[in-house]
PDB file of N, CA and C in Angstrom:
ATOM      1  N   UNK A   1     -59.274  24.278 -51.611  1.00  0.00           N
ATOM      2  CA  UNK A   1     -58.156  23.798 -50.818  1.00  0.00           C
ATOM      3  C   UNK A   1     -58.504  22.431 -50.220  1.00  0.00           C
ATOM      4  N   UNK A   2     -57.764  21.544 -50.151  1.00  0.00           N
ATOM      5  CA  UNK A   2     -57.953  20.229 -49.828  1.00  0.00           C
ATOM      6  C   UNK A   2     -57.543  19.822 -48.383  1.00  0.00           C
ATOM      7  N   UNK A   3     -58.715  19.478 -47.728  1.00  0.00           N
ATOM      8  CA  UNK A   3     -58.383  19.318 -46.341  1.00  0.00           C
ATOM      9  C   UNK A   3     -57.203  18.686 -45.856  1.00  0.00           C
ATOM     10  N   UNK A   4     -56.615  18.414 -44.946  1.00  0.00           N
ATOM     11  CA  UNK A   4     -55.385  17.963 -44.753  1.00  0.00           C
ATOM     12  C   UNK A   4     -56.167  16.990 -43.786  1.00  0.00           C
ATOM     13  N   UNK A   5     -55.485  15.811 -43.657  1.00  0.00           N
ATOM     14  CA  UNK A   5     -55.785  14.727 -42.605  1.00  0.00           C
ATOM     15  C   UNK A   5     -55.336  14.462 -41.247  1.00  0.00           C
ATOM     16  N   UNK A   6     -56.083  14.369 -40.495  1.00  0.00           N
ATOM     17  CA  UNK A   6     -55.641  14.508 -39.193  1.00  0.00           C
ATOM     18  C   UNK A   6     -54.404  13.383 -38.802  1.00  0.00           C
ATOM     19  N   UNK A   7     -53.340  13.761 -38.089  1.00  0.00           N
ATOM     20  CA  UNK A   7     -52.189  12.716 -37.917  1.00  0.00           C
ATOM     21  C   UNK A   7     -53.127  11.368 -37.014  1.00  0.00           C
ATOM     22  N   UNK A   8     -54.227  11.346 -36.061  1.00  0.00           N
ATOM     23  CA  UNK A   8     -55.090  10.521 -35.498  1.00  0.00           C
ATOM     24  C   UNK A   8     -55.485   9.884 -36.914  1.00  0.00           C
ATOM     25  N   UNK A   9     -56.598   9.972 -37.497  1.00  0.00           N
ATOM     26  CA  UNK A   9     -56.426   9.077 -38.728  1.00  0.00           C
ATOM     27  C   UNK A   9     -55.507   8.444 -40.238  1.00  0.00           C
ATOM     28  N   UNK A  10     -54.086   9.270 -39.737  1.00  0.00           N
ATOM     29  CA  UNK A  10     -53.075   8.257 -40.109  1.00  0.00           C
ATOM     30  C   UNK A  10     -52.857   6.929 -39.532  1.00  0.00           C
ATOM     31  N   UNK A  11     -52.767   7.415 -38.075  1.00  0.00           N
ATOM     32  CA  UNK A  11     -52.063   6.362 -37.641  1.00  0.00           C
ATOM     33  C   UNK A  11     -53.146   5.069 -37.143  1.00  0.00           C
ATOM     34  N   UNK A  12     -54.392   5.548 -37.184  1.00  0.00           N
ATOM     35  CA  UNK A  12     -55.399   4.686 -37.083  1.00  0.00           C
ATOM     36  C   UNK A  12     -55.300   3.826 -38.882  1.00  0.00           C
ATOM     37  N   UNK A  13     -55.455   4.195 -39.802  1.00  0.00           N
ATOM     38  CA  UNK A  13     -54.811   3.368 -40.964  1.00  0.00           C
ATOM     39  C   UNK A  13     -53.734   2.438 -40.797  1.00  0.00           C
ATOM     40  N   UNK A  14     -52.358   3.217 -40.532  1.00  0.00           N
ATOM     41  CA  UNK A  14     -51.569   2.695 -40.423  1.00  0.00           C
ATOM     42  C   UNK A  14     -51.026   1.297 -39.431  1.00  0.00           C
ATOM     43  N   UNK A  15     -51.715   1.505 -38.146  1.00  0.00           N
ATOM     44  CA  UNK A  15     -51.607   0.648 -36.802  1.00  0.00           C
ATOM     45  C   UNK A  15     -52.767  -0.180 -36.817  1.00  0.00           C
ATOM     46  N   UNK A  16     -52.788  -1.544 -36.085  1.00  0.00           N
ATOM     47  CA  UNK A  16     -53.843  -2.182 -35.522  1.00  0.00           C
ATOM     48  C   UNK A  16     -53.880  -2.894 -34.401  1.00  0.00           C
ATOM     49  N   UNK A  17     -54.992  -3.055 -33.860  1.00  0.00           N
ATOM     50  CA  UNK A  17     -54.768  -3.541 -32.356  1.00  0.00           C
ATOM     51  C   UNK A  17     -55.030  -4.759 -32.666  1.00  0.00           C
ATOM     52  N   UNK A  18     -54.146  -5.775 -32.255  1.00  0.00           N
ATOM     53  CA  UNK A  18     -54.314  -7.077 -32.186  1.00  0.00           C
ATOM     54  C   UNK A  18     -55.984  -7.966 -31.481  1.00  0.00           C
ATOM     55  N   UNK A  19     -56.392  -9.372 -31.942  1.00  0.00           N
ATOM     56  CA  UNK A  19     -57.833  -9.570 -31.362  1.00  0.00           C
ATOM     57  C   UNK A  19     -57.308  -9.525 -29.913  1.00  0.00           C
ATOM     58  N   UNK A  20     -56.199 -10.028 -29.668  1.00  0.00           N
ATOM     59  CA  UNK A  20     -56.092 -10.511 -28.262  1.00  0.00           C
ATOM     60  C   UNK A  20     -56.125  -9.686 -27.490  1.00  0.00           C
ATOM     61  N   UNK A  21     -55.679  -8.651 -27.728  1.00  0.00           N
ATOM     62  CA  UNK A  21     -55.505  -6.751 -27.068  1.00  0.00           C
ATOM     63  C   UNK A  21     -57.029  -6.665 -27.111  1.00  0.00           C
ATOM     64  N   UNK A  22     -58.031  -6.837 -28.010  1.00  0.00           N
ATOM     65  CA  UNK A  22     -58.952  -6.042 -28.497  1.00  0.00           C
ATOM     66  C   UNK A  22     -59.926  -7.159 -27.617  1.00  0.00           C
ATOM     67  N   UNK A  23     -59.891  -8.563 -27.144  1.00  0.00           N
ATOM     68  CA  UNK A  23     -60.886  -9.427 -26.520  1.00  0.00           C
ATOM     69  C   UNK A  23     -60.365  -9.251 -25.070  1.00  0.00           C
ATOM     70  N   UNK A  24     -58.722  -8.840 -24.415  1.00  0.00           N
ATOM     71  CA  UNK A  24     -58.808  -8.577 -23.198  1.00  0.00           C
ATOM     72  C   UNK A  24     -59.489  -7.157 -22.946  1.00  0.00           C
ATOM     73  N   UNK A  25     -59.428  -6.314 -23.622  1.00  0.00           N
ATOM     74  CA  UNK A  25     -59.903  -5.256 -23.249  1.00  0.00           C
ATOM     75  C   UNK A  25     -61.760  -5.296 -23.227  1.00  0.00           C
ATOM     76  N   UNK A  26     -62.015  -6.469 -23.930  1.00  0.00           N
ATOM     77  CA  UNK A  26     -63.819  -6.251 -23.717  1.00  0.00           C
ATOM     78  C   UNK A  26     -63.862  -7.263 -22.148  1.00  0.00           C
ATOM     79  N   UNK A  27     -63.106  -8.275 -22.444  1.00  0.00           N
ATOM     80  CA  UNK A  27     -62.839  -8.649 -20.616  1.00  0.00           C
ATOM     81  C   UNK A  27     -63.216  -8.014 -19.906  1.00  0.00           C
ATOM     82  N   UNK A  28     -61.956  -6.867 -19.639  1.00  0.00           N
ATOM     83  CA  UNK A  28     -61.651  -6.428 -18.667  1.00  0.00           C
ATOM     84  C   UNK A  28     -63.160  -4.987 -18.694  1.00  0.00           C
ATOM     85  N   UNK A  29     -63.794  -4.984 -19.326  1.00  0.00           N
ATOM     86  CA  UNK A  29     -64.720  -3.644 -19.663  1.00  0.00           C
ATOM     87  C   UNK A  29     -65.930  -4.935 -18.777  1.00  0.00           C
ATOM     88  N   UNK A  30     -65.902  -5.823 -19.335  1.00  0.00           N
ATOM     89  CA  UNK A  30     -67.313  -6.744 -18.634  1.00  0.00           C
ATOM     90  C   UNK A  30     -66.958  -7.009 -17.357  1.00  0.00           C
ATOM     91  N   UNK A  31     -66.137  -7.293 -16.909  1.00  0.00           N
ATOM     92  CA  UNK A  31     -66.057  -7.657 -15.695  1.00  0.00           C
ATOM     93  C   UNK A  31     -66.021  -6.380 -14.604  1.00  0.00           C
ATOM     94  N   UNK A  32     -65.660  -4.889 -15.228  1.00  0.00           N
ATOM     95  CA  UNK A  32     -65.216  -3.745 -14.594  1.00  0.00           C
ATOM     96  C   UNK A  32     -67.077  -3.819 -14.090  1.00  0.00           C
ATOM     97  N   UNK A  33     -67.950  -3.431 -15.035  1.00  0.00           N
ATOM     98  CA  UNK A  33     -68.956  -3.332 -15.203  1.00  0.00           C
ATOM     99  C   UNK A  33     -70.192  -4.395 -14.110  1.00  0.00           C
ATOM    100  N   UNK A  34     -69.702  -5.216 -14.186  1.00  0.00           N
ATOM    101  CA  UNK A  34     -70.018  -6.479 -12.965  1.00  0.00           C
ATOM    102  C   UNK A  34     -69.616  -5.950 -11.320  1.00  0.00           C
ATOM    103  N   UNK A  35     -68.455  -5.797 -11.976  1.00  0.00           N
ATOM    104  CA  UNK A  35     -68.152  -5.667 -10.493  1.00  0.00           C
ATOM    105  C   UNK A  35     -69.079  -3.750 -10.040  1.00  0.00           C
ATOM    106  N   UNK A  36     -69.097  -3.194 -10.627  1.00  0.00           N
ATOM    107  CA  UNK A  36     -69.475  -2.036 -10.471  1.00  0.00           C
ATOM    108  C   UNK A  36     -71.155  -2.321  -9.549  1.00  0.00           C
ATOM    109  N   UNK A  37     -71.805  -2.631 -10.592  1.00  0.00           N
ATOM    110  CA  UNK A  37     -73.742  -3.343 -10.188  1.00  0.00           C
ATOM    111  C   UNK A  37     -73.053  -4.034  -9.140  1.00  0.00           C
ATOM    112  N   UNK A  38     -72.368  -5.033  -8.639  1.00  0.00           N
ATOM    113  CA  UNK A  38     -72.851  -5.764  -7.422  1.00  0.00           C
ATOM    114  C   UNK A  38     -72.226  -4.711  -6.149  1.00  0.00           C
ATOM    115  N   UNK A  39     -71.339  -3.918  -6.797  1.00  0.00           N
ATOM    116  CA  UNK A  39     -71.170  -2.922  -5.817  1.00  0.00           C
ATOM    117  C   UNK A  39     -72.120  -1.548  -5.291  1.00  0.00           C
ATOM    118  N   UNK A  40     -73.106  -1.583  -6.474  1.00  0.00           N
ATOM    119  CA  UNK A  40     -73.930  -0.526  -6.328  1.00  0.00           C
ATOM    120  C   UNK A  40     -75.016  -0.310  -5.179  1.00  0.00           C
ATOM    121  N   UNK A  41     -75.825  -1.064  -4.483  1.00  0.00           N
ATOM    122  CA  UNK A  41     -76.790  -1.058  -3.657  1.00  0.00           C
ATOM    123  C   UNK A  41     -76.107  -0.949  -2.356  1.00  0.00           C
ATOM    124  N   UNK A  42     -75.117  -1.915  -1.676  1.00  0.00           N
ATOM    125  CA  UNK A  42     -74.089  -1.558  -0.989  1.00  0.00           C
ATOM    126  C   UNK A  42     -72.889  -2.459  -0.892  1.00  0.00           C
ATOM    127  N   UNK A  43     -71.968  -2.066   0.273  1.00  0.00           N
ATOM    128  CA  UNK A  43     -70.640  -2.277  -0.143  1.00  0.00           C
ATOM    129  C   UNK A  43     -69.942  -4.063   0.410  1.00  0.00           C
ATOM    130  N   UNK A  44     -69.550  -4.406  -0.309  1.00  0.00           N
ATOM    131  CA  UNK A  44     -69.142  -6.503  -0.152  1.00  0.00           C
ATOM    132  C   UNK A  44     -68.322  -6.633  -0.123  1.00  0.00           C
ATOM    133  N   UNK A  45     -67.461  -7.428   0.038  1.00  0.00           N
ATOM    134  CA  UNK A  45     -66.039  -8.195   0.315  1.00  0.00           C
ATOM    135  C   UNK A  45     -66.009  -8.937  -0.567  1.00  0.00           C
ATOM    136  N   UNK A  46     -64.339  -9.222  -0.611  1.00  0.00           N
ATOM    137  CA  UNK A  46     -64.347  -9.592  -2.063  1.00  0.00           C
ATOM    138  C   UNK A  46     -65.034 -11.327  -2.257  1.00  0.00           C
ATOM    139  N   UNK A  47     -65.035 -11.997  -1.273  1.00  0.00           N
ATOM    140  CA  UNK A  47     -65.880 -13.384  -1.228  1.00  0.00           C
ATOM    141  C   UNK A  47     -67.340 -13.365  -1.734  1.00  0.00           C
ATOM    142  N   UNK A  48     -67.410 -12.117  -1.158  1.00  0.00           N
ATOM    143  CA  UNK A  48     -69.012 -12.355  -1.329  1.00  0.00           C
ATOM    144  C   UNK A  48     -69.309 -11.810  -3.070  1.00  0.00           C
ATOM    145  N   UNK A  49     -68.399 -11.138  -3.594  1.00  0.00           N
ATOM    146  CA  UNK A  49     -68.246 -10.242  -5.168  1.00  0.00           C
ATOM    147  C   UNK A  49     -68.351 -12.175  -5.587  1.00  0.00           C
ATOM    148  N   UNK A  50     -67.059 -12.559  -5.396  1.00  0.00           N
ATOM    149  CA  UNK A  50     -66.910 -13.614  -6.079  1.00  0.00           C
ATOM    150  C   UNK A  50     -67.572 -14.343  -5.965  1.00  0.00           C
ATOM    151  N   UNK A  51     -68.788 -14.702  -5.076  1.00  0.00           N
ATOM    152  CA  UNK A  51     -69.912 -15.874  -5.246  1.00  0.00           C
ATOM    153  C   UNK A  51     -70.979 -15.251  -6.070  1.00  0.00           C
ATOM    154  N   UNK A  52     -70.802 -14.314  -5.904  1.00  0.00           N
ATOM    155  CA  UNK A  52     -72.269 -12.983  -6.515  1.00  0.00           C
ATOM    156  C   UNK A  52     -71.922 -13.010  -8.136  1.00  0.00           C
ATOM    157  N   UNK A  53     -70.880 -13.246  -8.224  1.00  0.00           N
ATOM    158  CA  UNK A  53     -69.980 -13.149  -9.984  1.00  0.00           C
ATOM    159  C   UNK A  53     -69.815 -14.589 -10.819  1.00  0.00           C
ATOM    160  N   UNK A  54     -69.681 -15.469  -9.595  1.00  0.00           N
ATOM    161  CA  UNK A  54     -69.076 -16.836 -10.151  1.00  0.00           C
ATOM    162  C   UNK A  54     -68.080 -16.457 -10.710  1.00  0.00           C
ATOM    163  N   UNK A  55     -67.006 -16.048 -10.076  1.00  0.00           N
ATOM    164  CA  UNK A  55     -65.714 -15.738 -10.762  1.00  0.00           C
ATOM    165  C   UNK A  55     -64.706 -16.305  -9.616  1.00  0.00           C
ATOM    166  N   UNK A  56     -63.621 -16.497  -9.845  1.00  0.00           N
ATOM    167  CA  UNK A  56     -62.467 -16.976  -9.072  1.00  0.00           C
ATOM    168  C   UNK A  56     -61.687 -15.662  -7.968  1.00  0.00           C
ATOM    169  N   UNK A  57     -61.712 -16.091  -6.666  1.00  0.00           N
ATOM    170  CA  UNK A  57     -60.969 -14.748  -6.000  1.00  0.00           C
ATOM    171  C   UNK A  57     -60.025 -13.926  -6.351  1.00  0.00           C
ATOM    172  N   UNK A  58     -59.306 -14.480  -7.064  1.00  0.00           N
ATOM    173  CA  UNK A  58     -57.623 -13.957  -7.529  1.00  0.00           C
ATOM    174  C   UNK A  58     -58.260 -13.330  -8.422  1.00  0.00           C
ATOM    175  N   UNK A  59     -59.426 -13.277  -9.784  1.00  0.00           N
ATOM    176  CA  UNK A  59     -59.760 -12.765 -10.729  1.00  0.00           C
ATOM    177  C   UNK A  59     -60.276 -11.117  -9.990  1.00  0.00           C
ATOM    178  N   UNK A  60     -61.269 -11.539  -8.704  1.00  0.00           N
ATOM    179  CA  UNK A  60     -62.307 -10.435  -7.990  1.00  0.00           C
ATOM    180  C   UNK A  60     -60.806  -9.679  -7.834  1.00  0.00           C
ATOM    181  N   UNK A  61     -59.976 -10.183  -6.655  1.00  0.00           N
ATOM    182  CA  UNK A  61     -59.337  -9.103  -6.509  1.00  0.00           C
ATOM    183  C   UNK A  61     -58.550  -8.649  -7.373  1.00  0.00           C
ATOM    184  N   UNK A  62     -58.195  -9.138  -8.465  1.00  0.00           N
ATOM    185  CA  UNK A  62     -56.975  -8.295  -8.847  1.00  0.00           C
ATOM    186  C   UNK A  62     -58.074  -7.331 -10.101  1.00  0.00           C
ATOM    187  N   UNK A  63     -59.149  -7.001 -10.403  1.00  0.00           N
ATOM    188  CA  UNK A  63     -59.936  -6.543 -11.008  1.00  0.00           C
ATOM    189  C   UNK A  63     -60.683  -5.134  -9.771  1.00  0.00           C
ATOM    190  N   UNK A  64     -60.859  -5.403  -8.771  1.00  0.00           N
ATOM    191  CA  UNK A  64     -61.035  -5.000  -7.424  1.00  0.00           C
ATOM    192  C   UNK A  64     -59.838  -3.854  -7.386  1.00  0.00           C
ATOM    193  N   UNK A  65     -58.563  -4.274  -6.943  1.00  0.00           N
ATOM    194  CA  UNK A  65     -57.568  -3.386  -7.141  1.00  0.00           C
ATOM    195  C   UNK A  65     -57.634  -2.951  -7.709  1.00  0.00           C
ATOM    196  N   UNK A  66     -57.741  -2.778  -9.179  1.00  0.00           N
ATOM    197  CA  UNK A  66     -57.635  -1.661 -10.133  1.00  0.00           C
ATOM    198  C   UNK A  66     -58.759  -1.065 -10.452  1.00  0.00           C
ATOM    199  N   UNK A  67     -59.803  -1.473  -9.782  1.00  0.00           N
ATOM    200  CA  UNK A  67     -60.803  -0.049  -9.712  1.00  0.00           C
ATOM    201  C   UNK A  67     -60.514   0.599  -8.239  1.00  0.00           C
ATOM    202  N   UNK A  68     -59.740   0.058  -7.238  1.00  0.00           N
ATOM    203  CA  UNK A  68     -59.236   1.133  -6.771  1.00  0.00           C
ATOM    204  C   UNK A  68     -58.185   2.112  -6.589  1.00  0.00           C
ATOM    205  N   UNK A  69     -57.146   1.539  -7.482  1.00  0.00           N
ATOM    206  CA  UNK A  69     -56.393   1.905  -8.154  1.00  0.00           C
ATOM    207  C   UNK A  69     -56.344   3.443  -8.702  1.00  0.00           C
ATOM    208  N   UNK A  70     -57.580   2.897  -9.605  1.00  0.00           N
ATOM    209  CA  UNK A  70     -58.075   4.443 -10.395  1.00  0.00           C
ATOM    210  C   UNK A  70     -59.250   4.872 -10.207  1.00  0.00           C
ATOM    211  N   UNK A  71     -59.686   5.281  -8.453  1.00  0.00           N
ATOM    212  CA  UNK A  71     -60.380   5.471  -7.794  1.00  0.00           C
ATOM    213  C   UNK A  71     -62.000   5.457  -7.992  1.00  0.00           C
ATOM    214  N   UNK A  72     -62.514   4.417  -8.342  1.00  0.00           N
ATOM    215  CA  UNK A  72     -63.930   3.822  -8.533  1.00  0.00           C
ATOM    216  C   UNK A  72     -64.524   3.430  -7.204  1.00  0.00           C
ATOM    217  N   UNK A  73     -63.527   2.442  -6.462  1.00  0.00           N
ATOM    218  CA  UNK A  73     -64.229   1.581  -5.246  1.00  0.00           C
ATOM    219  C   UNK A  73     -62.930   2.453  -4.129  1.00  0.00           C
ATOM    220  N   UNK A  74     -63.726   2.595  -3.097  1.00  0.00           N
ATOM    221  CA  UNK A  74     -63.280   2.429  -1.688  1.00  0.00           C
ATOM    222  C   UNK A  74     -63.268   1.433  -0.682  1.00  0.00           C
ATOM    223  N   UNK A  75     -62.702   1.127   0.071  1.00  0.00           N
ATOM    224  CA  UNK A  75     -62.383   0.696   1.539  1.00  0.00           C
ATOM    225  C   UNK A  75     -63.714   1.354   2.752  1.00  0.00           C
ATOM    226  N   UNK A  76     -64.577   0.152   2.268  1.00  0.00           N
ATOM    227  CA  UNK A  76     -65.650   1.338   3.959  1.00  0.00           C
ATOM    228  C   UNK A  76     -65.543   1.073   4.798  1.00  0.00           C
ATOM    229  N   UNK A  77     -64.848  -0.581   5.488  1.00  0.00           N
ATOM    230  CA  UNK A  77     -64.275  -0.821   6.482  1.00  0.00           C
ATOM    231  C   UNK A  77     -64.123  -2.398   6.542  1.00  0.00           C
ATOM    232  N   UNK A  78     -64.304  -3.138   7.136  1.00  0.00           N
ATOM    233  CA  UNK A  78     -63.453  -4.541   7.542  1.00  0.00           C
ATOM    234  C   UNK A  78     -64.896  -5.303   8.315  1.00  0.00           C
ATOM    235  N   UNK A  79     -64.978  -6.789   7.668  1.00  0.00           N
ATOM    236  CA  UNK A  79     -66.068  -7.154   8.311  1.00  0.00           C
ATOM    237  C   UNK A  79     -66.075  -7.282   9.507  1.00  0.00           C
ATOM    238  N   UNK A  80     -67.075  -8.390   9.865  1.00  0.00           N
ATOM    239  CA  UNK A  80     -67.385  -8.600  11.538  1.00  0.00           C
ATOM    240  C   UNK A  80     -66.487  -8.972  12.176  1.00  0.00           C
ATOM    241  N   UNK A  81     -66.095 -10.647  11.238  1.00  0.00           N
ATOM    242  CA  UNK A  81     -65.073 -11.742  11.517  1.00  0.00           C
ATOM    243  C   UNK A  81     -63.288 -10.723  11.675  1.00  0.00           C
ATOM    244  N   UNK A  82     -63.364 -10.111  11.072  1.00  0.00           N
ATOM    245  CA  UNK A  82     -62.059  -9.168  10.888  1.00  0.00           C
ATOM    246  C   UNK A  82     -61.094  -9.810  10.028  1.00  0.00           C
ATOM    247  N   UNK A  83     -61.695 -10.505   8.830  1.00  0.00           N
ATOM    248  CA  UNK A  83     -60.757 -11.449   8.068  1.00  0.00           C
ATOM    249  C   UNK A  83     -60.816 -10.586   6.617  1.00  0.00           C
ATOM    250  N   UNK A  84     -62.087  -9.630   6.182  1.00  0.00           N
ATOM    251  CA  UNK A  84     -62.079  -8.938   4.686  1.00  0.00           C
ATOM    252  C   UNK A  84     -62.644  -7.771   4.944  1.00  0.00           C
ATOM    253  N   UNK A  85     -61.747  -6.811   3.605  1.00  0.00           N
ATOM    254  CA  UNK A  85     -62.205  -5.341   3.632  1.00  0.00           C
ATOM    255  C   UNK A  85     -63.705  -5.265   3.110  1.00  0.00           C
ATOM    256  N   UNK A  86     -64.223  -4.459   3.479  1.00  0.00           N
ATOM    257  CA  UNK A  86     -65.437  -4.474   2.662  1.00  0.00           C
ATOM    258  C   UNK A  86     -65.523  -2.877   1.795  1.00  0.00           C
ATOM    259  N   UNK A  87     -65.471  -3.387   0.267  1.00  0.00           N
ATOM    260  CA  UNK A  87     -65.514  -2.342  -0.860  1.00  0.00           C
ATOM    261  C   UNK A  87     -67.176  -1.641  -1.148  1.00  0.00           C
ATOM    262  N   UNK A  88     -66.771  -0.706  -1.603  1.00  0.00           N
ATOM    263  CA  UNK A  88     -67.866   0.317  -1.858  1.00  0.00           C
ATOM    264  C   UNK A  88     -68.145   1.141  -2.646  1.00  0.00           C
ATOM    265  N   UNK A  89     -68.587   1.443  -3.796  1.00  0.00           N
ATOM    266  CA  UNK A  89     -68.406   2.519  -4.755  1.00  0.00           C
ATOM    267  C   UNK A  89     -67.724   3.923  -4.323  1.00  0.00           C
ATOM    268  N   UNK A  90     -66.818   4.681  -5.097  1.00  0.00           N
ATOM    269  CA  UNK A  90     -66.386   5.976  -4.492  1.00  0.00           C
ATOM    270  C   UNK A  90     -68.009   6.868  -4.524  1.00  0.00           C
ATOM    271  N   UNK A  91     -67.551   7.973  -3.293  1.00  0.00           N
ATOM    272  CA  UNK A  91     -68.880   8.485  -3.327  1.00  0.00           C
ATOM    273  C   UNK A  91     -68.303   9.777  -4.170  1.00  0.00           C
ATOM    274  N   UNK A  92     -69.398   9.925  -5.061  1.00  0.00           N
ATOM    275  CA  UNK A  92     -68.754  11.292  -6.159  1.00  0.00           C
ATOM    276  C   UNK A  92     -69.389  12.344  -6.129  1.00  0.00           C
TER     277      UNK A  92
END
């Protein structure tokens, strides 16, 4: 009897992910990953991510948001000055 093929490797034949889909998504995997290590020892604001990254603020936070988004980083509280949150790995 001849195996039948899974409908997942049809449509993997059939479909392809574009480079541009396929180079934002290693982006967004390197930078998730960055931001993760400088968050690991303890918890920074997003100024201090972005000098620690050499990356642009608007990049930290809106990369920032969506790891808290889909609950990676927390809120541990607000600096000295009272001007930034300071983020933190979720504790798991």
């Amino acid at each position: 009897m001849e195996k039948k093929p899974r409908t997942v490797a049809i449509l993997k034949e059939k479909r392809s992910v574009s480079e541009s889909a396929q180079e934002a998504r290693k982006k967004y995997t390197r930078i998730r990953k960055a931001l993760l290590e400088g968050l690991r020892e303890e918890g920074k604001t997003i100024p201090q991510l972005a000098e620690a990254l050499q990356m642009p603020l608007s990049e930290i936070t809106y990369y920032l948001m969506t790891l808290q988004k889909f609950g990676d980083v927390t809120v541990e509280g607000i600096d000295d000055m009272d001007e930034y949150y300071i983020y933190q790995l979720k504790k798991r």
